[in-house]
N, C-alpha and C. Protein backbone atom coordinates (compact mmCIF):
# COMPACT_ATOMS: atom_id res chain seq x y z
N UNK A 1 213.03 125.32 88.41
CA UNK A 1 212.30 126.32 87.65
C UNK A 1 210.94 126.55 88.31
N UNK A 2 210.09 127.61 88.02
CA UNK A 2 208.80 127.55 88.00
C UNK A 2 207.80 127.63 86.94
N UNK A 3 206.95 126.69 86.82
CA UNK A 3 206.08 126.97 85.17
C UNK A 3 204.90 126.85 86.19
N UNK A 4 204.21 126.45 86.92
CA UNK A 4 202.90 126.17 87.77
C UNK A 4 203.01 127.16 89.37
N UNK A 5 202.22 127.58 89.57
CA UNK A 5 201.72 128.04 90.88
C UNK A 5 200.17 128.26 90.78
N UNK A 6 199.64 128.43 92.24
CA UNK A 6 198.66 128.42 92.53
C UNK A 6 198.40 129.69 93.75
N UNK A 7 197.19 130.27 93.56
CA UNK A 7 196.96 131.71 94.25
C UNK A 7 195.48 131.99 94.59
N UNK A 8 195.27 131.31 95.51
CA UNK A 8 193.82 131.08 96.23
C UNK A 8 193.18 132.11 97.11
N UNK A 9 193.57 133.38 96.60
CA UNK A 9 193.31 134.85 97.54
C UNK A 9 192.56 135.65 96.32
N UNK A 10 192.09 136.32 96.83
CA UNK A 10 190.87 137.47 96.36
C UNK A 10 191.59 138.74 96.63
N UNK A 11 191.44 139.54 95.19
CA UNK A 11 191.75 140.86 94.95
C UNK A 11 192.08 141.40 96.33
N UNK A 12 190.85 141.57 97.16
CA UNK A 12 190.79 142.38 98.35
C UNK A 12 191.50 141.96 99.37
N UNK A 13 191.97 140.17 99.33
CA UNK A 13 192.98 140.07 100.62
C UNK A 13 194.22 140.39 99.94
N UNK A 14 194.56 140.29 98.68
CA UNK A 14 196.10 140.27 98.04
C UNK A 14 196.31 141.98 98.66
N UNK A 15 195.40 142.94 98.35
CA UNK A 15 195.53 144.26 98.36
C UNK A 15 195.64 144.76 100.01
N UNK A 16 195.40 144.25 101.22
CA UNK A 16 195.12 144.11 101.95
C UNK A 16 196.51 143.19 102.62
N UNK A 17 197.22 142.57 102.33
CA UNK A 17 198.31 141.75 102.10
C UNK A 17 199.45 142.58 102.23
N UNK A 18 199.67 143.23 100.95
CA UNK A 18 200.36 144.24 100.42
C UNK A 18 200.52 145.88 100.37
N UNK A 19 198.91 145.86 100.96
CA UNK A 19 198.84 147.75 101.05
C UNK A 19 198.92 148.10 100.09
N UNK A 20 197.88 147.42 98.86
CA UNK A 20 198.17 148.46 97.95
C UNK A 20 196.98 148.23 96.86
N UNK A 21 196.85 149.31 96.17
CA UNK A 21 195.41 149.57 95.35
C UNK A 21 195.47 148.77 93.84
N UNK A 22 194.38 148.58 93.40
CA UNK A 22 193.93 147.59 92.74
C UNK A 22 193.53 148.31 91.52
N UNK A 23 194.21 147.53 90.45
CA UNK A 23 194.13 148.22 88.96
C UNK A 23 192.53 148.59 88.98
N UNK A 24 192.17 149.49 88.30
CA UNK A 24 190.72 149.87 87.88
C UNK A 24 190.27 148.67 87.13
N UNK A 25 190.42 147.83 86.14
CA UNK A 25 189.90 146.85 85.70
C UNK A 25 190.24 145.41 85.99
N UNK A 26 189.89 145.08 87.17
CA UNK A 26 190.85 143.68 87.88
C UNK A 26 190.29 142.86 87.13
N UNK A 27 190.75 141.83 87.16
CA UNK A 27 190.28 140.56 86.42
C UNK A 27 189.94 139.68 87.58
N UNK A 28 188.79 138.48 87.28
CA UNK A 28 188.83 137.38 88.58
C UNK A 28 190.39 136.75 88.19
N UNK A 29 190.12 136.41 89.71
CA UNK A 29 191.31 135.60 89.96
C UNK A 29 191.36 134.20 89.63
N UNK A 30 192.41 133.10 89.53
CA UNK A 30 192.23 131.97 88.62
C UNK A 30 193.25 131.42 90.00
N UNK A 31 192.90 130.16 90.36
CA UNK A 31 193.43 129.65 91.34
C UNK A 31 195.04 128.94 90.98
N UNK A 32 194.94 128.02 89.68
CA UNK A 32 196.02 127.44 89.33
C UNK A 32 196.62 128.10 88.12
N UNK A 33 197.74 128.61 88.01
CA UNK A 33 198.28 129.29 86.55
C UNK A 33 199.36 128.23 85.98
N UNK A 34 199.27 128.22 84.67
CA UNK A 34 200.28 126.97 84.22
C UNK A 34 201.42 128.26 82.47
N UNK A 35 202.33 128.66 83.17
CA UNK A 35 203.44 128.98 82.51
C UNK A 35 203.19 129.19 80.67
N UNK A 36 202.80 128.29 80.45
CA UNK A 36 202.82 127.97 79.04
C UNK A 36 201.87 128.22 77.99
N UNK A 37 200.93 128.43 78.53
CA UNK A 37 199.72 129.32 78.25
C UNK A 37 199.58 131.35 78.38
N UNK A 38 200.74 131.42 79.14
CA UNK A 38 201.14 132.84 78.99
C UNK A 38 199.96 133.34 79.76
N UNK A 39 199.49 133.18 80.87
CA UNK A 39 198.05 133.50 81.02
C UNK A 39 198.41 135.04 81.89
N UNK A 40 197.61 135.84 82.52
CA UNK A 40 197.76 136.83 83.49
C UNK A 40 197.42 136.67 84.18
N UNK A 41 198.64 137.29 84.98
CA UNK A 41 199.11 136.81 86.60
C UNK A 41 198.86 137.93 87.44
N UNK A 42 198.83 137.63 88.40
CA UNK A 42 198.33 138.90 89.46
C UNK A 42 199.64 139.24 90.20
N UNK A 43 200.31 140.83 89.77
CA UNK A 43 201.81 140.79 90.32
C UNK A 43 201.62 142.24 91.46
N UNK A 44 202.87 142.60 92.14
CA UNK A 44 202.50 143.79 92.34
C UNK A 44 203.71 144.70 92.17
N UNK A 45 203.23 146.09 91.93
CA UNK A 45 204.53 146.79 91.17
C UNK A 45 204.61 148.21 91.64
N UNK A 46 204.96 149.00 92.07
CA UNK A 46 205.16 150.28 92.45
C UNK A 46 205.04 151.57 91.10
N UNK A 47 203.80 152.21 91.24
CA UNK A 47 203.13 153.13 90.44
C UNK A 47 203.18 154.47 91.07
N UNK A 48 204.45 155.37 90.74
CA UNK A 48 204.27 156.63 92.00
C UNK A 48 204.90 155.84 93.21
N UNK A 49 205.67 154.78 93.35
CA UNK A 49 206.25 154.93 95.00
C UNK A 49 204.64 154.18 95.28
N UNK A 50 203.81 153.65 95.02
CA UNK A 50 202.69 153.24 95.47
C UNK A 50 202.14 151.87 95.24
N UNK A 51 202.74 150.71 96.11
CA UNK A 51 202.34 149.67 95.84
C UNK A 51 201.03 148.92 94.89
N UNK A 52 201.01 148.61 93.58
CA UNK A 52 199.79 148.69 93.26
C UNK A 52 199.63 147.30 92.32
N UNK A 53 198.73 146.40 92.50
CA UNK A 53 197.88 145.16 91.68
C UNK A 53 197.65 145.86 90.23
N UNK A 54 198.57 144.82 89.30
CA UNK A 54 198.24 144.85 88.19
C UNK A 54 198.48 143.53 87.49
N UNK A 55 197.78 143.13 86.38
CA UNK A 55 197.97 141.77 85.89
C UNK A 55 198.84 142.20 84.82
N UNK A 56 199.49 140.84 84.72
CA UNK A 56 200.97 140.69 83.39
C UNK A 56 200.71 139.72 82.90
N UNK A 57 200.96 139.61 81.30
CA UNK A 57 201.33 138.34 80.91
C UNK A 57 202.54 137.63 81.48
N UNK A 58 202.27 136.29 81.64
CA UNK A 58 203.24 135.20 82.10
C UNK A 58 204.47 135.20 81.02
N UNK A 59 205.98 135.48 80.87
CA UNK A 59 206.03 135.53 80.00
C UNK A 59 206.95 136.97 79.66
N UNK A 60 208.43 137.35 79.89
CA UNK A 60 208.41 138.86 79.91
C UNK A 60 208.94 138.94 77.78
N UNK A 61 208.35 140.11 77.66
CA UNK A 61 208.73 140.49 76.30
C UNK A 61 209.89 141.41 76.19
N UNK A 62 210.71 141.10 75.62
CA UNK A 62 212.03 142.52 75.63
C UNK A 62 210.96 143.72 74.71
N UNK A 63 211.83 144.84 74.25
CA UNK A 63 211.42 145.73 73.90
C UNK A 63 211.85 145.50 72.52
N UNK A 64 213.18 144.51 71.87
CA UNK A 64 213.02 144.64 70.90
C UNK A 64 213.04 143.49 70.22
N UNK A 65 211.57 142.73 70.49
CA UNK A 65 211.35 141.56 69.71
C UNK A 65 210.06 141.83 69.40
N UNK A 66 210.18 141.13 68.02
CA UNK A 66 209.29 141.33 67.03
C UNK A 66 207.77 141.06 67.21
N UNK A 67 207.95 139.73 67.72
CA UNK A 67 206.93 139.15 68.15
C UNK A 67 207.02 138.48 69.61
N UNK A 68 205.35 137.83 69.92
CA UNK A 68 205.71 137.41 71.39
C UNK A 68 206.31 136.13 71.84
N UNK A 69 207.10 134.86 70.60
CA UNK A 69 207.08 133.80 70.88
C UNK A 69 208.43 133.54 71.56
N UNK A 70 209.15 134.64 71.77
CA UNK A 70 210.46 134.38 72.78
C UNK A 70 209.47 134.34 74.24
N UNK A 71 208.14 134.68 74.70
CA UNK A 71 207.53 134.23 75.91
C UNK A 71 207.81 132.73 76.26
N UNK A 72 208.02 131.62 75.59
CA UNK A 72 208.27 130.50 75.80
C UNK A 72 209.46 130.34 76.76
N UNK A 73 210.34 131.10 76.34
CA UNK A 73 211.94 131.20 76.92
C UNK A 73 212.03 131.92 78.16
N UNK A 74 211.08 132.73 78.52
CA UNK A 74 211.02 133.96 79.62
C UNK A 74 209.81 133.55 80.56
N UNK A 75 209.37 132.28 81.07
CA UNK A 75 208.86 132.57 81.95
C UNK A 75 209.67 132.52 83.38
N UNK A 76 211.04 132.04 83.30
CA UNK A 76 211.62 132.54 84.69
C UNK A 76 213.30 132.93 83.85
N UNK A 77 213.81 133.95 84.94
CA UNK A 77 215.06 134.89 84.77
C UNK A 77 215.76 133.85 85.72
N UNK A 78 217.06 133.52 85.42
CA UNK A 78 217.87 133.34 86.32
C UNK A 78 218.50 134.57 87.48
N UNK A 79 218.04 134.57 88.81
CA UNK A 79 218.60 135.25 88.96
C UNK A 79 220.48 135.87 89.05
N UNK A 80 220.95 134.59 89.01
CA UNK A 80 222.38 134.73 88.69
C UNK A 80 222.98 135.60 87.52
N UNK A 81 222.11 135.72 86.59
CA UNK A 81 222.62 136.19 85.25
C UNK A 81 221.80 137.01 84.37
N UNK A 82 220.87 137.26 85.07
CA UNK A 82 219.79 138.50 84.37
C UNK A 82 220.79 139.80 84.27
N UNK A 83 221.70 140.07 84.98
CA UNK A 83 222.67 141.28 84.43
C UNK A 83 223.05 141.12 83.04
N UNK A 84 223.02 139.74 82.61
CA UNK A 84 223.76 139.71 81.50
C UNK A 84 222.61 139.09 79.79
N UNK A 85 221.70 138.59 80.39
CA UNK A 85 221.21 137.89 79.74
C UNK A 85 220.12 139.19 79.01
N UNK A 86 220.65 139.01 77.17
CA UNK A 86 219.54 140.50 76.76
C UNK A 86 217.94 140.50 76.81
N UNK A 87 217.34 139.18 77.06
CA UNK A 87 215.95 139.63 77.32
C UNK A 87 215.93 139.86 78.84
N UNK A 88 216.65 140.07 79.46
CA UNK A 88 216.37 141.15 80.43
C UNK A 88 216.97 141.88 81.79
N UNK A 89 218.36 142.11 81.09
CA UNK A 89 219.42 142.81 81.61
C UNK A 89 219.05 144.71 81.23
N UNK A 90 217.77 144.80 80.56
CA UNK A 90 217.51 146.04 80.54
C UNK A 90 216.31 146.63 81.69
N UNK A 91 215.75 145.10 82.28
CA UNK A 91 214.80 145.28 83.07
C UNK A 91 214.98 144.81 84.89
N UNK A 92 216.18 144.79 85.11
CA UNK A 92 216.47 144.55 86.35
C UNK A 92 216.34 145.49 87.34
N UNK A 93 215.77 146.52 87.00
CA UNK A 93 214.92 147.53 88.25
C UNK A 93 213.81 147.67 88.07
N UNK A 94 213.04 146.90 86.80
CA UNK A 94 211.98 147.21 86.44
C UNK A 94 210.79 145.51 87.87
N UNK A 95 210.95 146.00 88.96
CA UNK A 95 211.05 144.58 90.28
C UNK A 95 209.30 145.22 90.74
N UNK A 96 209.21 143.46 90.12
CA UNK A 96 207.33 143.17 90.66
C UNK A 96 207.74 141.75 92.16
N UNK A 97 206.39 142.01 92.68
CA UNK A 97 205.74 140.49 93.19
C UNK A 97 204.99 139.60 92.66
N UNK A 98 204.99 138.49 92.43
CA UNK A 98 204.37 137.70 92.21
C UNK A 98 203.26 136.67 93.48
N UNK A 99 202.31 137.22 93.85
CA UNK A 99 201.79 136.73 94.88
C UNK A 99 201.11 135.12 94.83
N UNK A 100 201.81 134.20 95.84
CA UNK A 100 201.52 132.76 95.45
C UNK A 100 200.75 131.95 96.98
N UNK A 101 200.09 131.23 96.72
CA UNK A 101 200.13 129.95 97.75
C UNK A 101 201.04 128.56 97.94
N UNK A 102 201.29 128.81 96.61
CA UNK A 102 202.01 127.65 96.79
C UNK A 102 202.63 127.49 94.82
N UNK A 103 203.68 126.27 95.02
CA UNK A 103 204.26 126.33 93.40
C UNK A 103 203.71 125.08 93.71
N UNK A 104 203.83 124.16 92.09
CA UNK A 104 203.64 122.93 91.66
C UNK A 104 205.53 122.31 91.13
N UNK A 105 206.13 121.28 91.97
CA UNK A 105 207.10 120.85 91.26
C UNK A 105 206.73 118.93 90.86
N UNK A 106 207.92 118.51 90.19
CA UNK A 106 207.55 117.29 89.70
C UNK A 106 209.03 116.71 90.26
N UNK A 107 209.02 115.29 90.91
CA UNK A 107 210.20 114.99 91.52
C UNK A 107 210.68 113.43 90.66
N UNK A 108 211.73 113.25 89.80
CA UNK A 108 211.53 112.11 89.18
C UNK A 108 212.34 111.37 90.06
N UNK A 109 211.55 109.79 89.42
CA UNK A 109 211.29 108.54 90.25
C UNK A 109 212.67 107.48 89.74
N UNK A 110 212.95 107.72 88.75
CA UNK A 110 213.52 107.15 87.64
C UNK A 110 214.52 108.10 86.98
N UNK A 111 215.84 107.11 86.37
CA UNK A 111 216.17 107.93 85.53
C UNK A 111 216.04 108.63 84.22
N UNK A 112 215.06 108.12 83.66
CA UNK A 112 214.37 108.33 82.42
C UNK A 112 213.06 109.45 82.54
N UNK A 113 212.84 109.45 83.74
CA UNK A 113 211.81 110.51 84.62
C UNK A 113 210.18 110.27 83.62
N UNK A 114 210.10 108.71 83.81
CA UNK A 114 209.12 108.09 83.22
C UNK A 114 208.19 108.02 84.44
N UNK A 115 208.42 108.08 85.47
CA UNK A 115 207.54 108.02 86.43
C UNK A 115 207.96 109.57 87.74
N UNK A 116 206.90 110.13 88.18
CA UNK A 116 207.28 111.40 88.91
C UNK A 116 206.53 111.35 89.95
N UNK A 117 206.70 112.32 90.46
CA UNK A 117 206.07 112.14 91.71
C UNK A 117 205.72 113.95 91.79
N UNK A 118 204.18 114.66 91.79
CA UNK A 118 204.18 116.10 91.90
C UNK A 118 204.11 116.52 93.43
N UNK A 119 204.71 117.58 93.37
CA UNK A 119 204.31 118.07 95.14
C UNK A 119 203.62 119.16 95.04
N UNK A 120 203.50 120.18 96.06
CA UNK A 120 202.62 121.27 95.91
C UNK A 120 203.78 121.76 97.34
N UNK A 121 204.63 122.87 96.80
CA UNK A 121 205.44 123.76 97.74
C UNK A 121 205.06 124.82 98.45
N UNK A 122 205.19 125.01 99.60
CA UNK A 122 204.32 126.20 100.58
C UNK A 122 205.26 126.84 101.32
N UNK A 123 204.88 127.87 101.95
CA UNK A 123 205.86 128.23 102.68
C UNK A 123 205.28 127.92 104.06
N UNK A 124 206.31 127.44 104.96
CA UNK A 124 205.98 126.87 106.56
C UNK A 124 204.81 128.53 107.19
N UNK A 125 205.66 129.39 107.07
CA UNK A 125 204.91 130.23 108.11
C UNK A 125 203.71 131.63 107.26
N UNK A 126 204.15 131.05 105.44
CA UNK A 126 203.36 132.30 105.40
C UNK A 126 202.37 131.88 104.28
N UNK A 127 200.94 131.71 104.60
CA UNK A 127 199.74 131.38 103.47
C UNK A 127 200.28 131.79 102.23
N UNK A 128 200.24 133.35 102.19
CA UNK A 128 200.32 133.48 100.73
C UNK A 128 201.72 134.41 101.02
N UNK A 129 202.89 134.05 100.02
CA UNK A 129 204.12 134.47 99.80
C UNK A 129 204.52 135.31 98.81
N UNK A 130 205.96 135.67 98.60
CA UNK A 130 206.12 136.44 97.10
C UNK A 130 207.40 135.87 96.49
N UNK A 131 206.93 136.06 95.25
CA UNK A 131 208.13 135.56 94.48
C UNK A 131 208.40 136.80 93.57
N UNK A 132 209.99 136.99 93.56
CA UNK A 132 210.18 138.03 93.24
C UNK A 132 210.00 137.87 91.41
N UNK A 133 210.00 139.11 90.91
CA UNK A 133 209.88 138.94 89.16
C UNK A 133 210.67 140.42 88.75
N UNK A 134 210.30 140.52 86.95
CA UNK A 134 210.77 141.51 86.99
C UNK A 134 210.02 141.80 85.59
N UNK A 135 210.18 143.44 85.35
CA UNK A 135 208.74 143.26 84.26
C UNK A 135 208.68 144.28 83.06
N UNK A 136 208.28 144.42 81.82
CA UNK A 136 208.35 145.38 80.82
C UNK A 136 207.43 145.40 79.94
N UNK A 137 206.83 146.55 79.55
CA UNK A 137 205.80 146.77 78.79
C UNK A 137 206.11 146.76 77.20
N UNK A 138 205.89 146.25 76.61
CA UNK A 138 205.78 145.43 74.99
C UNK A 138 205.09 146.75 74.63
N UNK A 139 205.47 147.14 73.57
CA UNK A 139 204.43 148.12 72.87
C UNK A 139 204.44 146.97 71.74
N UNK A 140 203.27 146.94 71.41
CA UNK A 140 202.73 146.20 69.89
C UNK A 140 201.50 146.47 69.16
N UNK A 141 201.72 147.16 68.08
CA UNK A 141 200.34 147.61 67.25
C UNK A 141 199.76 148.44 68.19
N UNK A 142 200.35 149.41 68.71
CA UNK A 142 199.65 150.34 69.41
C UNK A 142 199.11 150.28 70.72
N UNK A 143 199.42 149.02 70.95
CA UNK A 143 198.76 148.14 72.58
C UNK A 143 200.27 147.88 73.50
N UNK A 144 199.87 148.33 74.55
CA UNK A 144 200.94 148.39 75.39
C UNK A 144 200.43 146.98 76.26
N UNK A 145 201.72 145.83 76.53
CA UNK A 145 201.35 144.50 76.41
C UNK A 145 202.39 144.80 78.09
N UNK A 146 201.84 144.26 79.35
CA UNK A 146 202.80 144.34 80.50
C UNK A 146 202.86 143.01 80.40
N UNK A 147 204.51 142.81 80.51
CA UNK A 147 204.75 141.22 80.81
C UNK A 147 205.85 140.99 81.83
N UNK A 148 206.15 139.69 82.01
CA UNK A 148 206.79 139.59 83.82
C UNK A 148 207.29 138.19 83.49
N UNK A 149 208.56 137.83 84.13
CA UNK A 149 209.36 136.76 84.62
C UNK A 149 209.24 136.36 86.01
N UNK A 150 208.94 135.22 86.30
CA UNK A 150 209.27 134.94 87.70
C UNK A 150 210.82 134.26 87.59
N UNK A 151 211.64 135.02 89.00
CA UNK A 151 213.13 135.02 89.12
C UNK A 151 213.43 133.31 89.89
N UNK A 152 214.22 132.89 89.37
CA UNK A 152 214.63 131.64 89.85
C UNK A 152 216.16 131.38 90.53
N UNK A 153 216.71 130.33 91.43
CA UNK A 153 217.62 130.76 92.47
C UNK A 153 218.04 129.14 92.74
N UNK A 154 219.27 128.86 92.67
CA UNK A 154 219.40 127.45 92.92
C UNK A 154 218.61 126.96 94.09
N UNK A 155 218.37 125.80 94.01
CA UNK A 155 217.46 124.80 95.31
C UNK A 155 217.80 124.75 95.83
N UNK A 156 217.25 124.70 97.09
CA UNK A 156 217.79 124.26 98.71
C UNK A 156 218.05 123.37 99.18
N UNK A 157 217.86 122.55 100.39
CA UNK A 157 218.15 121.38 100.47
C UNK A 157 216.99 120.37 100.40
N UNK A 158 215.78 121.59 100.50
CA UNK A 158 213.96 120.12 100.26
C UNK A 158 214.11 120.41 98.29
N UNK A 159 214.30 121.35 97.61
CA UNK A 159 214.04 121.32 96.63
C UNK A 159 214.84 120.51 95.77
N UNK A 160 216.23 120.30 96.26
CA UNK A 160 217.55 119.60 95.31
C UNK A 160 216.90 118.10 95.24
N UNK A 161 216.41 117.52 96.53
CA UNK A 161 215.56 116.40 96.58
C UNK A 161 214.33 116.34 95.36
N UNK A 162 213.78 117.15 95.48
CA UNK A 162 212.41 117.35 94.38
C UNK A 162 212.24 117.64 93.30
N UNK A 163 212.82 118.83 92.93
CA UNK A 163 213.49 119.57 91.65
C UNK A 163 215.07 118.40 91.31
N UNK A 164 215.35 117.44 90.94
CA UNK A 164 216.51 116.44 90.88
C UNK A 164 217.48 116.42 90.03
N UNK A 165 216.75 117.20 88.73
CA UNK A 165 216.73 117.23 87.85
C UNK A 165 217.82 118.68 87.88
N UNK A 166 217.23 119.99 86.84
CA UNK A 166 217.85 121.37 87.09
C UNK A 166 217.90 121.92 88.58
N UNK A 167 217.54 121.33 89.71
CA UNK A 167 217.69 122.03 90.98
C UNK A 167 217.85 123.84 91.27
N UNK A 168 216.38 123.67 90.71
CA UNK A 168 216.25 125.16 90.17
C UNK A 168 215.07 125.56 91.54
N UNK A 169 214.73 126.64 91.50
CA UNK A 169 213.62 127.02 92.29
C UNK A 169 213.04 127.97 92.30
N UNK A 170 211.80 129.13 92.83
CA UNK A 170 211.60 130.55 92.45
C UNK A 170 212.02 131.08 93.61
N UNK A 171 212.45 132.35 93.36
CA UNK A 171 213.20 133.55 94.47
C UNK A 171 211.72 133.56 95.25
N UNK A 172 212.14 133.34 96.51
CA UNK A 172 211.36 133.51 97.26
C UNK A 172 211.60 134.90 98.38
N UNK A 173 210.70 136.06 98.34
CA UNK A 173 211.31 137.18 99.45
C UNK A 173 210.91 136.80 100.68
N UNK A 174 211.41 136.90 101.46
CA UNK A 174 211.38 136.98 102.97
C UNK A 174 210.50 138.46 102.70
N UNK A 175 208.98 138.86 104.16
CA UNK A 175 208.29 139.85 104.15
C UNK A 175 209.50 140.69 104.32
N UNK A 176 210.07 140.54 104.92
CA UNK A 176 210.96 142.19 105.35
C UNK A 176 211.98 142.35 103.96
N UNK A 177 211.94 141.61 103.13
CA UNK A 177 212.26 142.17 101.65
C UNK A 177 211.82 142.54 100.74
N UNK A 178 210.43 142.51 100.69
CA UNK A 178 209.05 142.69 100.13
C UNK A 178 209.68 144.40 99.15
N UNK A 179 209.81 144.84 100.21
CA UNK A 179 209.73 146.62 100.26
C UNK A 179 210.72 146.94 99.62
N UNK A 180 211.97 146.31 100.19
CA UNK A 180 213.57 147.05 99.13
C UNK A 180 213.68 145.95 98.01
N UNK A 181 212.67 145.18 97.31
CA UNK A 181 212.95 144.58 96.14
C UNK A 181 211.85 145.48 95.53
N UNK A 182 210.85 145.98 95.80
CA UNK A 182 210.29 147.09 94.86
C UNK A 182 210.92 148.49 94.24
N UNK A 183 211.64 148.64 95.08
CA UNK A 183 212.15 149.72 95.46
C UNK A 183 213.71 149.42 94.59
N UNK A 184 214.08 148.62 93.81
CA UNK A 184 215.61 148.51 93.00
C UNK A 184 216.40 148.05 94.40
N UNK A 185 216.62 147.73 95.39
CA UNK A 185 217.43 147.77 96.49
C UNK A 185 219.04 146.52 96.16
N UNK A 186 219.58 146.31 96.36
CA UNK A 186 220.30 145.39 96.54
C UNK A 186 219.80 144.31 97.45
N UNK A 187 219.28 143.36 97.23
CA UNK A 187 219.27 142.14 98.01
C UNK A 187 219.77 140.57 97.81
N UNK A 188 219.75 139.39 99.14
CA UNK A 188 220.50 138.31 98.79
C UNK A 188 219.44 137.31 98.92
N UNK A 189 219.02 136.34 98.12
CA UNK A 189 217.88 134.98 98.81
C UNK A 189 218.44 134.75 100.16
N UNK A 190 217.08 134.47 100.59
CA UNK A 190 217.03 134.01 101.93
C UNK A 190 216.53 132.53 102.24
N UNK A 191 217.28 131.94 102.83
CA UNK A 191 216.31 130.27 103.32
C UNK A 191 215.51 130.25 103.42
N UNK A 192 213.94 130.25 103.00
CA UNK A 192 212.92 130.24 103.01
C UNK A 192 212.77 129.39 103.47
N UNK A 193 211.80 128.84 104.90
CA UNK A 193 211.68 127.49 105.38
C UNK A 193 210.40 127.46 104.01
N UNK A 194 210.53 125.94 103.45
CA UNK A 194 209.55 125.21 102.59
C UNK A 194 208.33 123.80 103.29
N UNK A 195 207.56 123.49 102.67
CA UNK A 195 207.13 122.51 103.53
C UNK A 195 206.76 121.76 102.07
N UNK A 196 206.63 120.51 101.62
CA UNK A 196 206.38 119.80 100.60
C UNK A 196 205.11 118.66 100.64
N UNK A 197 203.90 118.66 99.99
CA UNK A 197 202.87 118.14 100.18
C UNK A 197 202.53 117.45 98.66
N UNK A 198 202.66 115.83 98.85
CA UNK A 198 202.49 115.36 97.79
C UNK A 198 201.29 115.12 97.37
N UNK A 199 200.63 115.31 96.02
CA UNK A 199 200.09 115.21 95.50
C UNK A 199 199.50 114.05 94.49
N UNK A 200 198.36 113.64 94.73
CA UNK A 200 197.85 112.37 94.00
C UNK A 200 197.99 112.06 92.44
């Protein structure tokens, strides 16, 4: 799964990154985001065919729930089964980025997973990466609420080690997929080389 990442870039390199323009009211950026707190994330989404920075709640909302506490359940989509699954088989063209440095996983030590071990996941060749998502605007009390899933993809062969547990992981795009996952395209995960750095 992913509930933690970390994103150590500034408005102007993410935009600069990506080629693409920056909501009128950016928010600072927050280095570590933790899932569960629903916080806003810095994604990027095509406005007009026009690559563009906007923040989402962590967290996607369907359109027809009442309230926001199904966010608990939605911070990552399987990608295997989001065709089918109703919070958000209505939003599978609705395709953001999620711009990262790196995720946070926990690798247990034990079978009781009383003792862990955290890493900090990177990608070998690229500082800051994308993880694909997918995203829908909540109308509530008159406030239009943007919220976003990060997409998840069975583990590889460093993550099945780390992740031990659900051997889960986040969709990671390769740059040259960047473009036809905005764009609705058909695409397949790619081996992302990973590099794993343990943490104190």
């Amino acid at each position: 799964m992913c509930f933690y990442f970390h994103l150590s870039k500034t408005a102007v390199e993410i935009a600069h990154r990506y080629n693409s323009k920056t909501e009128p009211h950016k928010q600072n950026l927050q280095e570590v985001f933790t899932g569960f707190s629903h916080p806003l994330i810095t994604t990027i989404h095509l406005q007009k065919s026009i690559p563009t920075i906007r923040h989402m709640q962590w967290g996607l909302i369907p359109h027809w729930a009442k309230s926001n506490e199904i966010q608990k359940n939605t911070l990552n989509a399987r990608w295997e089964t989001i065709h089918e699954k109703p919070s958000f088989k209505y939003y599978t063209q609705n395709r953001c980025i999620i711009p990262a440095t790196g995720f946070y996983e926990w690798q247990r030590l034990d079978s009781k997973g009383k003792q862990k071990q955290k890493y900090d996941i990177r990608c070998s060749d690229n500082e800051l990466f994308s993880l694909a998502g997918i995203w829908n605007i909540w109308h509530n009390n008159n406030q239009n609420i943007w919220t976003c899933s990060i997409l998840t993809i069975p583990a590889n062969s460093l993550m099945e080690k780390i992740h031990n547990t659900k051997q889960r992981m986040p969709f990671i795009l390769d740059i040259s997929q960047e473009s036809d996952w905005l764009q609705g395209n058909t695409i397949a995960p790619k081996n992302i080389e990973l590099i794993a750095i343990p943490c104190k």
